[in-house]
C-alpha atoms as a PDB file:
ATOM      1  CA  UNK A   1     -92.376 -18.562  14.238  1.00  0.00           C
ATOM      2  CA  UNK A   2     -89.138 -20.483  14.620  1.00  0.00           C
ATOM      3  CA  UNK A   3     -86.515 -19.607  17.193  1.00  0.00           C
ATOM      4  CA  UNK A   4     -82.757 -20.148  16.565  1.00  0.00           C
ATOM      5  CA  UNK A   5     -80.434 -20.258  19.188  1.00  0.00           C
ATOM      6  CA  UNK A   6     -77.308 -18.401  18.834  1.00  0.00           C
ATOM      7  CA  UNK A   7     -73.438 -19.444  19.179  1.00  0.00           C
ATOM      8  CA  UNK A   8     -72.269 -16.888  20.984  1.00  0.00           C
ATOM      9  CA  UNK A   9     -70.356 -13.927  20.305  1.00  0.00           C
ATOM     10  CA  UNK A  10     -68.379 -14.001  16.904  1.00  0.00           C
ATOM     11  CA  UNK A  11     -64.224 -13.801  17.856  1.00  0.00           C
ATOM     12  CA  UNK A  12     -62.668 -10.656  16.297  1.00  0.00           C
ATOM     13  CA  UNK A  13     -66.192  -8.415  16.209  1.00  0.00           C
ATOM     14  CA  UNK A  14     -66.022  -5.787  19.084  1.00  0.00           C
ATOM     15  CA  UNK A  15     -68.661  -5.486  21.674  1.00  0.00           C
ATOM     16  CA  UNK A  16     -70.831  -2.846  21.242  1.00  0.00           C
ATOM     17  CA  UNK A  17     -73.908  -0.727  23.195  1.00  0.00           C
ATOM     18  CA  UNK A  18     -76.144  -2.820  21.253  1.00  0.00           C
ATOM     19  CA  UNK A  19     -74.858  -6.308  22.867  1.00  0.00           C
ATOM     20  CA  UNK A  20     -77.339  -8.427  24.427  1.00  0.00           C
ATOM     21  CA  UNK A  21     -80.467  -5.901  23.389  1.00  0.00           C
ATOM     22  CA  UNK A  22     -83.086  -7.296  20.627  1.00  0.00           C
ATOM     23  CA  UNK A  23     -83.456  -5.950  17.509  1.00  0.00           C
ATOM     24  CA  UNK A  24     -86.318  -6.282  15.202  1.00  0.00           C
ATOM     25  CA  UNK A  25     -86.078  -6.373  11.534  1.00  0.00           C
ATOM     26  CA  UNK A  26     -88.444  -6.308   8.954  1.00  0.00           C
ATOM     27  CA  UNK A  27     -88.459  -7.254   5.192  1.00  0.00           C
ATOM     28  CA  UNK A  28     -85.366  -9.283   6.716  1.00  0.00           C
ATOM     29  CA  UNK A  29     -85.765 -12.463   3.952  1.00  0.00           C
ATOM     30  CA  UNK A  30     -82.925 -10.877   1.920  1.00  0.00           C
ATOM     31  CA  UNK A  31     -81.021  -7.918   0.695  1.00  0.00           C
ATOM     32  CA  UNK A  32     -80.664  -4.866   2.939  1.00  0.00           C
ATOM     33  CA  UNK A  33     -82.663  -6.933   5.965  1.00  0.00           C
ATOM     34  CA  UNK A  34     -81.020  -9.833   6.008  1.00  0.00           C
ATOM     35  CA  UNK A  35     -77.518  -7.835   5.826  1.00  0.00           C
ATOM     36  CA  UNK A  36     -78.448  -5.679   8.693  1.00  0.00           C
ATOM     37  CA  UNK A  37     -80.244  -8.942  10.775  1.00  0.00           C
ATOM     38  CA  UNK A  38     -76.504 -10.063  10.335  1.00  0.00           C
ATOM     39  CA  UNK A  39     -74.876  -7.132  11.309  1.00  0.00           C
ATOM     40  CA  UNK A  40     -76.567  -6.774  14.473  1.00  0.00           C
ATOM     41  CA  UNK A  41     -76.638 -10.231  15.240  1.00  0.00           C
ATOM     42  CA  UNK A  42     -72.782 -10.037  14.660  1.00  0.00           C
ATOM     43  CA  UNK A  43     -72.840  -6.991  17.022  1.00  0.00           C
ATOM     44  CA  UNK A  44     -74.422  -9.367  19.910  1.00  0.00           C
ATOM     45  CA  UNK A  45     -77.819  -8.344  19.355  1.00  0.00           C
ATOM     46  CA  UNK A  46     -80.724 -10.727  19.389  1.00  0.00           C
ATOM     47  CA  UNK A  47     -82.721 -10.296  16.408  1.00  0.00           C
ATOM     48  CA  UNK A  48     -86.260 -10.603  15.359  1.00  0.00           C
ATOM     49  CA  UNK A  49     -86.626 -11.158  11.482  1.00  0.00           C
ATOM     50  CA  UNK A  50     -89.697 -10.520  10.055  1.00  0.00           C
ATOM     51  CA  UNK A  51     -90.954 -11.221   6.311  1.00  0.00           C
ATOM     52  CA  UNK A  52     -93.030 -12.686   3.672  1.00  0.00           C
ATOM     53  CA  UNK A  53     -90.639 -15.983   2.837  1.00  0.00           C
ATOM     54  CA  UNK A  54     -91.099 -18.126   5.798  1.00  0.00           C
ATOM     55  CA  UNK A  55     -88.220 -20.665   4.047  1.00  0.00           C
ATOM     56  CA  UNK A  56     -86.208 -17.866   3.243  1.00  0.00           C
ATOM     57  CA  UNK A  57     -86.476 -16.386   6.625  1.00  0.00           C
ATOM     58  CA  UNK A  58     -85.777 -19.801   8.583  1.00  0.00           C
ATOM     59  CA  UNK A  59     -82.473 -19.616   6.090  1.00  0.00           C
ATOM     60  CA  UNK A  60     -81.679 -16.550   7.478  1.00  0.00           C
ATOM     61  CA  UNK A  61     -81.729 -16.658  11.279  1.00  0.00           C
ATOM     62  CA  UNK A  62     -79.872 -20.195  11.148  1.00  0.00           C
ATOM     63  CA  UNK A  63     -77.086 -18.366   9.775  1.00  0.00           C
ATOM     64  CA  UNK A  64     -76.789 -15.855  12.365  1.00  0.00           C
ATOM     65  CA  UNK A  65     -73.998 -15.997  15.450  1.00  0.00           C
ATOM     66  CA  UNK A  66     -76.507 -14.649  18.119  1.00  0.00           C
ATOM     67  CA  UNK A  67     -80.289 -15.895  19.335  1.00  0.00           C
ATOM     68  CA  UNK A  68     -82.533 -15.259  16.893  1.00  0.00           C
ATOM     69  CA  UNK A  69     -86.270 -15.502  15.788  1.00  0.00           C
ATOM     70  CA  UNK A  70     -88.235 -15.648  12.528  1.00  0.00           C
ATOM     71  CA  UNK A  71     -91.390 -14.737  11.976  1.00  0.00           C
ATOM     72  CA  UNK A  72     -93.687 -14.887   8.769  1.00  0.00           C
ATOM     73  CA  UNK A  73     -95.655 -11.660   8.750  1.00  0.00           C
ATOM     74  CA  UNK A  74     -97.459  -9.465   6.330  1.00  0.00           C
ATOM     75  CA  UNK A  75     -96.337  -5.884   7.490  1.00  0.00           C
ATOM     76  CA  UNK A  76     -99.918  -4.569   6.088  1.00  0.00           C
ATOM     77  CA  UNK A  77    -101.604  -6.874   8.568  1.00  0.00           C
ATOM     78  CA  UNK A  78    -102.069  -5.130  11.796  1.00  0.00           C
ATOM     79  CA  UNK A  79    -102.929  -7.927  13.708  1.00  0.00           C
ATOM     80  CA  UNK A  80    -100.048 -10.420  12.370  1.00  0.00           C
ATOM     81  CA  UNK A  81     -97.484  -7.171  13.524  1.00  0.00           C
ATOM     82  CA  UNK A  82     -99.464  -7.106  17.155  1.00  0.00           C
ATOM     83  CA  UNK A  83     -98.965 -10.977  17.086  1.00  0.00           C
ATOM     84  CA  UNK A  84     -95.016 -10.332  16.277  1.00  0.00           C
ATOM     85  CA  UNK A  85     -94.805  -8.238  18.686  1.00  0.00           C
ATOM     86  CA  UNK A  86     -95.755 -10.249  21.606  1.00  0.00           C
ATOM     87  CA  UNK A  87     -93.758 -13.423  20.039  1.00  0.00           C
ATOM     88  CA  UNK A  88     -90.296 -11.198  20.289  1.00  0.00           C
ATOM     89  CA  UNK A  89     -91.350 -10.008  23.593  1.00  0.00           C
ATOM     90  CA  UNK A  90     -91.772 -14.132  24.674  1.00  0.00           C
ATOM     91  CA  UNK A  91     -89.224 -15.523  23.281  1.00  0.00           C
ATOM     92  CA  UNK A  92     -86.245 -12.594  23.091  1.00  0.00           C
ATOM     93  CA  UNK A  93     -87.474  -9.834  25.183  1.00  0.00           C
ATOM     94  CA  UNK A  94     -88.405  -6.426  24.639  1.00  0.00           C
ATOM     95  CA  UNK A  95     -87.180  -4.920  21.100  1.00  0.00           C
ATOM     96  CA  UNK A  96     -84.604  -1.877  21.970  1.00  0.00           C
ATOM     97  CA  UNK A  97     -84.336  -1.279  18.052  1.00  0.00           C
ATOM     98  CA  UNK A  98     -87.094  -1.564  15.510  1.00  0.00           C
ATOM     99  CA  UNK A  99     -85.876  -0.945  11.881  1.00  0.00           C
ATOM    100  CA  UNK A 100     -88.915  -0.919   9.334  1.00  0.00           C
ATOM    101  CA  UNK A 101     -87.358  -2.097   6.356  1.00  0.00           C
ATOM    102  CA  UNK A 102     -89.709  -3.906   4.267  1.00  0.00           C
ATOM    103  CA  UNK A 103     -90.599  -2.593   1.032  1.00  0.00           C
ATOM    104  CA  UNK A 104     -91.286  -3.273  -2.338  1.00  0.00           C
ATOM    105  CA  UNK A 105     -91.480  -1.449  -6.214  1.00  0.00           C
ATOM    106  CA  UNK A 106     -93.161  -1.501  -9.052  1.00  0.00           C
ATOM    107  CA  UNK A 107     -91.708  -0.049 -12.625  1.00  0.00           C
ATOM    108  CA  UNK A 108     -93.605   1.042 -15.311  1.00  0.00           C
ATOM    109  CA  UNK A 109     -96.325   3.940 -16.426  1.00  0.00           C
ATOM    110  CA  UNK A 110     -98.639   4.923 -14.138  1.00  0.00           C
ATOM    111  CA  UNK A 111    -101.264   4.769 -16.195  1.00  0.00           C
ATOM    112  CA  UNK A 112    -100.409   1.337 -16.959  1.00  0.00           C
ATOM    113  CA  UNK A 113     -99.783   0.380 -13.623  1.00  0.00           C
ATOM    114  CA  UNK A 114    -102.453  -1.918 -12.113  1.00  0.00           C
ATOM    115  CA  UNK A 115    -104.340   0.080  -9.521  1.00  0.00           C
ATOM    116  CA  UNK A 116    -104.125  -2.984  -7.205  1.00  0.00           C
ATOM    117  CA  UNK A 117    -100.223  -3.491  -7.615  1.00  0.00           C
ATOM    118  CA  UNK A 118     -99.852   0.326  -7.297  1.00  0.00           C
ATOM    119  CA  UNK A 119    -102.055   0.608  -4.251  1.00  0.00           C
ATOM    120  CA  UNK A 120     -99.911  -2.528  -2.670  1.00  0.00           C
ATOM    121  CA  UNK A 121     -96.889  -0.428  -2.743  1.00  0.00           C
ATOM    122  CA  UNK A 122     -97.480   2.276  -0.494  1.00  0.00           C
ATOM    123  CA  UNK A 123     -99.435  -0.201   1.072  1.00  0.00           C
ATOM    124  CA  UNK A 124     -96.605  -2.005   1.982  1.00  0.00           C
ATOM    125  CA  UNK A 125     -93.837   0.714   2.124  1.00  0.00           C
ATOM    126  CA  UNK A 126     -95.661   3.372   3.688  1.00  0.00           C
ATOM    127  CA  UNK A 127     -98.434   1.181   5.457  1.00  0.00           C
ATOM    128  CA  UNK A 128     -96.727  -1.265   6.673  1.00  0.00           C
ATOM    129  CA  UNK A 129     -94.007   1.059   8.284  1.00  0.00           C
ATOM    130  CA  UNK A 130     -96.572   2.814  10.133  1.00  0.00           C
ATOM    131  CA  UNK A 131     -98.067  -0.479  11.318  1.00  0.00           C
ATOM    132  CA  UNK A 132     -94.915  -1.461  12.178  1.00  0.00           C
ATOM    133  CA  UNK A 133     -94.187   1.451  14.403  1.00  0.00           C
ATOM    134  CA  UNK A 134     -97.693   0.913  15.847  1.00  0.00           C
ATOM    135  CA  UNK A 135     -97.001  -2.488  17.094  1.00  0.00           C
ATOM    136  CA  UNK A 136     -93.263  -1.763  18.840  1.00  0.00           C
ATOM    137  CA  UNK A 137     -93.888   1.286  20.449  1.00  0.00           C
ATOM    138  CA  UNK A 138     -94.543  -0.626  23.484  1.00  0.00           C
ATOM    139  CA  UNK A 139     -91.540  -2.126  23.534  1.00  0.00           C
ATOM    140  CA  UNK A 140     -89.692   1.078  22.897  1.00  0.00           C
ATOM    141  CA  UNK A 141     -91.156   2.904  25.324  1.00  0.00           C
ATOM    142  CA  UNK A 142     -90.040   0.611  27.891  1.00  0.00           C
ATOM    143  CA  UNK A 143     -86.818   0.508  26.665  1.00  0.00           C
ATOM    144  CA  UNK A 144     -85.917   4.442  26.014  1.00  0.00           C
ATOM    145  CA  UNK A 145     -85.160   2.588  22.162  1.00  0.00           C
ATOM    146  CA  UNK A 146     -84.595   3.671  18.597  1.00  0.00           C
ATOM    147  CA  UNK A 147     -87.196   3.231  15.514  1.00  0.00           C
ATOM    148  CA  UNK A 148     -85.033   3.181  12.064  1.00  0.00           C
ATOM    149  CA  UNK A 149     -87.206   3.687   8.969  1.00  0.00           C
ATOM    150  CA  UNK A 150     -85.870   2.470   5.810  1.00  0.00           C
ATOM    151  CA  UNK A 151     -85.965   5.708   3.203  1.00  0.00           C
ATOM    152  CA  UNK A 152     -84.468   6.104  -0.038  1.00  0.00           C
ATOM    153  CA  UNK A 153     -82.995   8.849  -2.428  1.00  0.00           C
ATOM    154  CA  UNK A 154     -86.516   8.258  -4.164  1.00  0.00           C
ATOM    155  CA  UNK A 155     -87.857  10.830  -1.407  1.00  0.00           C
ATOM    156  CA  UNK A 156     -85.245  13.109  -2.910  1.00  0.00           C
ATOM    157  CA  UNK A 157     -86.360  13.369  -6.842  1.00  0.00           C
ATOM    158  CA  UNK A 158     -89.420  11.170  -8.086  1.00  0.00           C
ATOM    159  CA  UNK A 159     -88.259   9.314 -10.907  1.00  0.00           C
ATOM    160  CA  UNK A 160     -90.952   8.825 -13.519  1.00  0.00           C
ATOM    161  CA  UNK A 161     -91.841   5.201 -13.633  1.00  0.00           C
ATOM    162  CA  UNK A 162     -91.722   4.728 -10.359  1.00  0.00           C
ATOM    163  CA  UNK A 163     -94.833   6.671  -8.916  1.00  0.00           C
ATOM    164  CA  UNK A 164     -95.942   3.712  -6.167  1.00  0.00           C
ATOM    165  CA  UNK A 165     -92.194   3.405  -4.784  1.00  0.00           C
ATOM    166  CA  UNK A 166     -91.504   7.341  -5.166  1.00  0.00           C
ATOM    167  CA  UNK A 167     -94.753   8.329  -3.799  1.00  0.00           C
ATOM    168  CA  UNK A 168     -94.330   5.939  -0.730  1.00  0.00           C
ATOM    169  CA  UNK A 169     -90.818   6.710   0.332  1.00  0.00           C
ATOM    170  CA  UNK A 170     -91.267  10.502   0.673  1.00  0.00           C
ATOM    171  CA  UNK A 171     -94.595   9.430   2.878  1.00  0.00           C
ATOM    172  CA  UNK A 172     -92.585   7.261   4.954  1.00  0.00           C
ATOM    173  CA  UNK A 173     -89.663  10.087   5.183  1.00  0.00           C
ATOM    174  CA  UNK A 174     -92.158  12.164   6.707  1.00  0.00           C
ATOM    175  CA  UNK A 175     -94.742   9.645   8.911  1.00  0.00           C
ATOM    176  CA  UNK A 176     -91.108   9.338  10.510  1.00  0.00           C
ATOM    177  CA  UNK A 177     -90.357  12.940  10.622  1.00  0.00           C
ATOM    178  CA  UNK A 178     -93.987  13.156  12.592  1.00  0.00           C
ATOM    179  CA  UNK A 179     -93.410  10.436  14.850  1.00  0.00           C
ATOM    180  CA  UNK A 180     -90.141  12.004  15.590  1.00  0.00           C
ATOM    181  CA  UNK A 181     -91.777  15.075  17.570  1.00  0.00           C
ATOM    182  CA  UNK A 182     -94.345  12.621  19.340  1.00  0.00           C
ATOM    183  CA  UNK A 183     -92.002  10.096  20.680  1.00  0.00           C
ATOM    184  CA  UNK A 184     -89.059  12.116  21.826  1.00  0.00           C
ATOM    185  CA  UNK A 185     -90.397  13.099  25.022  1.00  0.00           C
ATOM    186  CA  UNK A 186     -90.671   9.273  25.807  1.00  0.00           C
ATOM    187  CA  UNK A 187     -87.115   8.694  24.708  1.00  0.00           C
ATOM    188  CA  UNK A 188     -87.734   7.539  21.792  1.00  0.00           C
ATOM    189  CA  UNK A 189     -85.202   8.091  18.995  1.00  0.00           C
ATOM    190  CA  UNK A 190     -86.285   7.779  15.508  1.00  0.00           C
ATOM    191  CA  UNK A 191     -83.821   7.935  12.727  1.00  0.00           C
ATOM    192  CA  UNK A 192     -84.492   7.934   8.827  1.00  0.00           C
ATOM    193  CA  UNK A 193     -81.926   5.844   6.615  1.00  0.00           C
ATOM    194  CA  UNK A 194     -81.712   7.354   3.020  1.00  0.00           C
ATOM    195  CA  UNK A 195     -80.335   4.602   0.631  1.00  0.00           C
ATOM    196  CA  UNK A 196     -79.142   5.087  -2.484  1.00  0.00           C
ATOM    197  CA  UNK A 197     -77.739   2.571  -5.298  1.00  0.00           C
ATOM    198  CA  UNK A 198     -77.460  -0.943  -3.404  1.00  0.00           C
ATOM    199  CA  UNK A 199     -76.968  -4.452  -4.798  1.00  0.00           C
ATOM    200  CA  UNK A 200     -79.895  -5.804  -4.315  1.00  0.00           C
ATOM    201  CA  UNK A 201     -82.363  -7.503  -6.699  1.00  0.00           C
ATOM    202  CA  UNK A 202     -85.273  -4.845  -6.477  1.00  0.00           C
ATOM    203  CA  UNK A 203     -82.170  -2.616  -8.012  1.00  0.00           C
ATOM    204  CA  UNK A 204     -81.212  -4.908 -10.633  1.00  0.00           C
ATOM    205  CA  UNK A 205     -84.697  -4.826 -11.943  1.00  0.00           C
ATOM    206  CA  UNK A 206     -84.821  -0.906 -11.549  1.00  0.00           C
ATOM    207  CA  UNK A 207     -81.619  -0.610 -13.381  1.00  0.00           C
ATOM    208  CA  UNK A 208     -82.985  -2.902 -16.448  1.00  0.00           C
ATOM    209  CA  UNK A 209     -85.621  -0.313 -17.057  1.00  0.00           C
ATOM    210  CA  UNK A 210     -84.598   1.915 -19.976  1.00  0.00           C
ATOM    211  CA  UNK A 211     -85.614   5.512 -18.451  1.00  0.00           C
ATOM    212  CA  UNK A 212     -84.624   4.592 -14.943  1.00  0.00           C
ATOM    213  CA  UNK A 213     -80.774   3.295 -16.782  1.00  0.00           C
ATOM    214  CA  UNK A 214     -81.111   6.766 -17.894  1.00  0.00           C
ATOM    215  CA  UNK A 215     -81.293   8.303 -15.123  1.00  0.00           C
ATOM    216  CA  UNK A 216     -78.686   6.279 -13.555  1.00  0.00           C
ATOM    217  CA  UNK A 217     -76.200   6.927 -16.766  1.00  0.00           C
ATOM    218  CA  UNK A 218     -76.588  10.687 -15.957  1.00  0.00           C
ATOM    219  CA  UNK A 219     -75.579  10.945 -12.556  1.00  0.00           C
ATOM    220  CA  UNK A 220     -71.967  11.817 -11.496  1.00  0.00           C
ATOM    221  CA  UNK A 221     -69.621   8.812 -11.388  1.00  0.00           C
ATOM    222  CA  UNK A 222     -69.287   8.349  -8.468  1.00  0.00           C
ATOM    223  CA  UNK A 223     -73.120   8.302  -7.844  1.00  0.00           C
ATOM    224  CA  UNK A 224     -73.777   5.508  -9.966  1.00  0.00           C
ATOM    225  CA  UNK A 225     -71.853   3.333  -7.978  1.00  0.00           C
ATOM    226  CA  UNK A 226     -74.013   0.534  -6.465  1.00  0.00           C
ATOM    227  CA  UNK A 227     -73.016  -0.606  -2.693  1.00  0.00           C
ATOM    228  CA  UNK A 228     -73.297  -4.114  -1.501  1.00  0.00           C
ATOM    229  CA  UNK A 229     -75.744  -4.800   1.080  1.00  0.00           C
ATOM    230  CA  UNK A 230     -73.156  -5.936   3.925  1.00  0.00           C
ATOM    231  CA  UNK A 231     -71.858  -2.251   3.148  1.00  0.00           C
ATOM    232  CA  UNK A 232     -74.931  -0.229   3.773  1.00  0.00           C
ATOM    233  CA  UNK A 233     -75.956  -2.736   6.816  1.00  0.00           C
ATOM    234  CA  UNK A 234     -72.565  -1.649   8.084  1.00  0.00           C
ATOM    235  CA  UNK A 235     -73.088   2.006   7.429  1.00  0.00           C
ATOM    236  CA  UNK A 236     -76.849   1.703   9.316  1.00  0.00           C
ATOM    237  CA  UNK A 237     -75.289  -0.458  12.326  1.00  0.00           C
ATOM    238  CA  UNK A 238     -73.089   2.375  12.564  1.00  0.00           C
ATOM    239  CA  UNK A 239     -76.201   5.137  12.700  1.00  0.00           C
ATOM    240  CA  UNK A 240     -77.963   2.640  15.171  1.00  0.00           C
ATOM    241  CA  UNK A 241     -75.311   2.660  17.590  1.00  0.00           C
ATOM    242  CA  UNK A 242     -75.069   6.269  17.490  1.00  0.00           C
ATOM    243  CA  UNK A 243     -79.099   6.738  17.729  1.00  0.00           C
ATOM    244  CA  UNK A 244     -78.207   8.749  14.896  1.00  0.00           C
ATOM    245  CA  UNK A 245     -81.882  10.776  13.710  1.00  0.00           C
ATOM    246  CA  UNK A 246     -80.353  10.439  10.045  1.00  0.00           C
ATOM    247  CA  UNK A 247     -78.583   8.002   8.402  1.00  0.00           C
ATOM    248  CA  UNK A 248     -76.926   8.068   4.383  1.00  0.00           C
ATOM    249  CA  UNK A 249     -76.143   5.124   2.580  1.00  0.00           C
ATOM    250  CA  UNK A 250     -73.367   6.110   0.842  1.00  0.00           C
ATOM    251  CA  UNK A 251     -72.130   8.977   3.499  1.00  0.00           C
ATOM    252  CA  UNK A 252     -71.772  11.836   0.985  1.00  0.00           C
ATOM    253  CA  UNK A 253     -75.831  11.948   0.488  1.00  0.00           C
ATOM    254  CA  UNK A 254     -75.674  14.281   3.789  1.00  0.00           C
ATOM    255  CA  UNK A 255     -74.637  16.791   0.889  1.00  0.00           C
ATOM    256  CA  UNK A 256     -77.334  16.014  -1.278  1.00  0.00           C
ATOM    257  CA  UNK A 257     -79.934  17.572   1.448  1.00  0.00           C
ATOM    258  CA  UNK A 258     -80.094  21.163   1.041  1.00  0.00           C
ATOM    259  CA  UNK A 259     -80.089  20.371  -3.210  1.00  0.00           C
ATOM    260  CA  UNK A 260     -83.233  19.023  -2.488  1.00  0.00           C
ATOM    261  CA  UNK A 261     -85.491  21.970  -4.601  1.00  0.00           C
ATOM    262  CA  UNK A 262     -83.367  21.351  -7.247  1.00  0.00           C
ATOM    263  CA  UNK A 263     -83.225  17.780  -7.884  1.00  0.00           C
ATOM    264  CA  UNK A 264     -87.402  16.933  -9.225  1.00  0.00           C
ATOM    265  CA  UNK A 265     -87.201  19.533 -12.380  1.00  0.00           C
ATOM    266  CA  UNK A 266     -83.645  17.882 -13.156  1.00  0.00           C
ATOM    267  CA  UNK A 267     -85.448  14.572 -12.675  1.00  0.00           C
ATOM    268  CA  UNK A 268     -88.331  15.689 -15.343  1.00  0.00           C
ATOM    269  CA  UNK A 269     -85.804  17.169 -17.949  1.00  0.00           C
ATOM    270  CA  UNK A 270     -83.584  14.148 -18.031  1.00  0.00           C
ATOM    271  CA  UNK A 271     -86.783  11.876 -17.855  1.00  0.00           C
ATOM    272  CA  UNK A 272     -88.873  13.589 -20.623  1.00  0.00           C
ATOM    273  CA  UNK A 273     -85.969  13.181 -23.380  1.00  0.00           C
ATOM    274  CA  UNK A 274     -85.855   9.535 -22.720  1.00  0.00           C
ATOM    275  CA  UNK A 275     -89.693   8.938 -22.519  1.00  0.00           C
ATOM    276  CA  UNK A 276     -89.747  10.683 -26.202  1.00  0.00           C
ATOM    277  CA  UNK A 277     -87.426   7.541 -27.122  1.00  0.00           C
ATOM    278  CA  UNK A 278     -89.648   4.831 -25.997  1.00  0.00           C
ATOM    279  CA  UNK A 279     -92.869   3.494 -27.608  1.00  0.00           C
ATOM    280  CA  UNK A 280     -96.034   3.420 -25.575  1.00  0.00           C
ATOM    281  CA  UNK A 281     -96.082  -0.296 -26.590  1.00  0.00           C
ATOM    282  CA  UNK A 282     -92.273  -0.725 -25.177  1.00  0.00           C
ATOM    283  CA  UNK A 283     -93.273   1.168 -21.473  1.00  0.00           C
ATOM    284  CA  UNK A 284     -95.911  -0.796 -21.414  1.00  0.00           C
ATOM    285  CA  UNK A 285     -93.675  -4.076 -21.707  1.00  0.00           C
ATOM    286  CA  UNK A 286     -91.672  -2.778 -18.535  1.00  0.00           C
ATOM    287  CA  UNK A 287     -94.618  -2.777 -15.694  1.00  0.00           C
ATOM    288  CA  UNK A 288     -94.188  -5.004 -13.033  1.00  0.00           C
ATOM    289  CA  UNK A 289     -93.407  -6.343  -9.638  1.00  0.00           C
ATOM    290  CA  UNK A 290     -88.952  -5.486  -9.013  1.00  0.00           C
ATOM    291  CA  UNK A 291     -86.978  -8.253  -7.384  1.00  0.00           C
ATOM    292  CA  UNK A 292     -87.706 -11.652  -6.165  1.00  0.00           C
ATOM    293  CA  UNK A 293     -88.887 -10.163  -3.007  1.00  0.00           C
ATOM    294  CA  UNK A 294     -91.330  -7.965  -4.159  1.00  0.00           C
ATOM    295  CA  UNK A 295     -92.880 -10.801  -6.694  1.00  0.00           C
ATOM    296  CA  UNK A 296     -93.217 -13.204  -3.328  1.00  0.00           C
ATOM    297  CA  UNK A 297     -94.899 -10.380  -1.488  1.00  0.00           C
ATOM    298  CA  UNK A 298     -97.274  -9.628  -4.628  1.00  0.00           C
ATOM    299  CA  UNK A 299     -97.897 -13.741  -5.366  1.00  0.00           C
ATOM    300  CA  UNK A 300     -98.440 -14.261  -1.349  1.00  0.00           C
ATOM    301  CA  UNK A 301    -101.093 -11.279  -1.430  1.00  0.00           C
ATOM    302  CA  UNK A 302    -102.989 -12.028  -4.606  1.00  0.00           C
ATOM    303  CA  UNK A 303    -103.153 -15.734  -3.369  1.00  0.00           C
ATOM    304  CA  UNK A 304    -104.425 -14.360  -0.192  1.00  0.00           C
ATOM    305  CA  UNK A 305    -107.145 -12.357  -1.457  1.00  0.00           C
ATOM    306  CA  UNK A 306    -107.910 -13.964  -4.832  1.00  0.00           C
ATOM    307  CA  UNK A 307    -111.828 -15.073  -4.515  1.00  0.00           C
ATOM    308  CA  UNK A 308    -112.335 -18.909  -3.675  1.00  0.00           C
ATOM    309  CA  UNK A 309    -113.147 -21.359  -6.465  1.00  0.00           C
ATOM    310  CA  UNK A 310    -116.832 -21.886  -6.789  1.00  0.00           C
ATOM    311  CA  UNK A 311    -117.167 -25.996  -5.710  1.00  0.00           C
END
């Protein structure tokens, strides 16, 4: 754990509901965590980042305006979240907004997938939300607060290659939707972000695989557009503040909703003309870990349970 202290409010950002209330953040090393830590932070909130990349993380919170804490935690560890948990309650206070953010992909066939990278997936996406929730209910039951999980447009259509990630998403999209009806009498909110195309590097990997640049190519212009992360963090700072129970990242997704029937069989079509392009030998070349973050998370957890060397 290391604790930053803040330097006050930024000049020129306007206060907000969320001002001098703790957020906690997970998967907040980079990307679409660490722009949202920032974004709150720059809202006045005291934030909790939580990840896999202790340096990165450290990085992180010393840039932010407001208090802040970092904490190197495996969201598939139980314990490590309980842990977390009491550390933000020490040192910050009691979380008012828990966003579970972390998550990671895998491209490739599933057949060709490693059953141990596929199963660390949803272990971590779907999981570790869960765990997540598990650990700051607590706090958000004290504080009437808001629980944000992370979805994607991958809950929308499964894209083939992607089974772990796909798979995953739609569970977390509705482990949220469950919690939903449980909580609410407690005050509760939970909302359910539904990102689409964002800069980050899990993207850049996704977009260098040949049937998932496919998939991309065939989407409406303005679809294929990829937002920065500052831009969705702004767009889920805005939900937050709201207590908003859903969330798009780009707006126009609300649209996409009641499409939803339609979009897996247009998924398959486009998929299945591109897989007959492809040698088994070059999908096979494309399985793997996406993104720096997800290849720390994957190196951290094979080192963690790779058998000791016999002495």
């Amino acid at each position: 754990m290391h604790v930053t202290p803040g330097g006050g409010r930024v000049r020129g950002v306007p206060g907000t509901v969320l001002s001098g209330r703790v957020a906690v953040v997970t998967g907040a090393a980079r990307g679409v965590g660490e722009a949202l830590a920032r974004r709150l932070s720059r809202a006045g909130m005291l934030v909790a980042l939580v990840g896999r990349e202790e340096e990165t993380l450290r990085l992180a919170a010393a840039s932010l305006p407001n208090r802040s804490v970092c904490i190197e935690a495996d969201v598939t560890d139980s314990a490590a979240l309980d842990r977390a948990a009491q550390q933000v309650s020490g040192t910050l206070g009691r979380a008012s907004v828990v966003v579970a953010n972390a998550g990671i992909a895998t491209g490739g066939p599933f057949a060709r997938t490693p059953a141990e990278l596929w199963q660390r997936v949803v272990d971590v996406n779907l999981t570790g939300s869960a765990n997540t929730a598990r650990a700051f209910l607590p706090h958000l039951t004290e504080t009437r607060g808001y629980f944000l999980q992370i979805a994607s447009t991958a809950a929308f259509g499964s894209a083939p290659m992607m089974s772990a990630y796909c798979a995953s998403k739609a569970g977390a999209e509705s482990f949220a939707l469950a919690l939903r009806g449980e909580v609410e009498p407690d005050g509760i909110t939970v909302g359910i972000a539904y990102l689409h195309w964002t800069g980050t590097d899990m993207v850049t990997g996704i977009s260098d695989h040949p049937v998932l640049q496919a998939l991309r190519r065939n989407q409406p212009r303005f679809a294929q557009r990829v937002h920065a992360p500052a831009q969705v963090a702004d767009w889920l700072t805005a939900g937050i503040i709201r207590r908003s129970r859903q969330i798009y990242a780009p707006p126009w997704l609300r649209w996409c909703q009641p499409l939803r029937p339609a979009f897996p069989p247009i998924v398959t079509h486009l998929a299945r003309r591109e897989l007959r392009r492809l040698s088994p030998t070059e999908l096979a070349a494309d399985v793997g870990v996406l993104g720096a973050g997800g290849r720390a998370d994957w190196d951290a957890h094979r080192s963690s349970t790779r058998p000791p060397l016999d002495e």
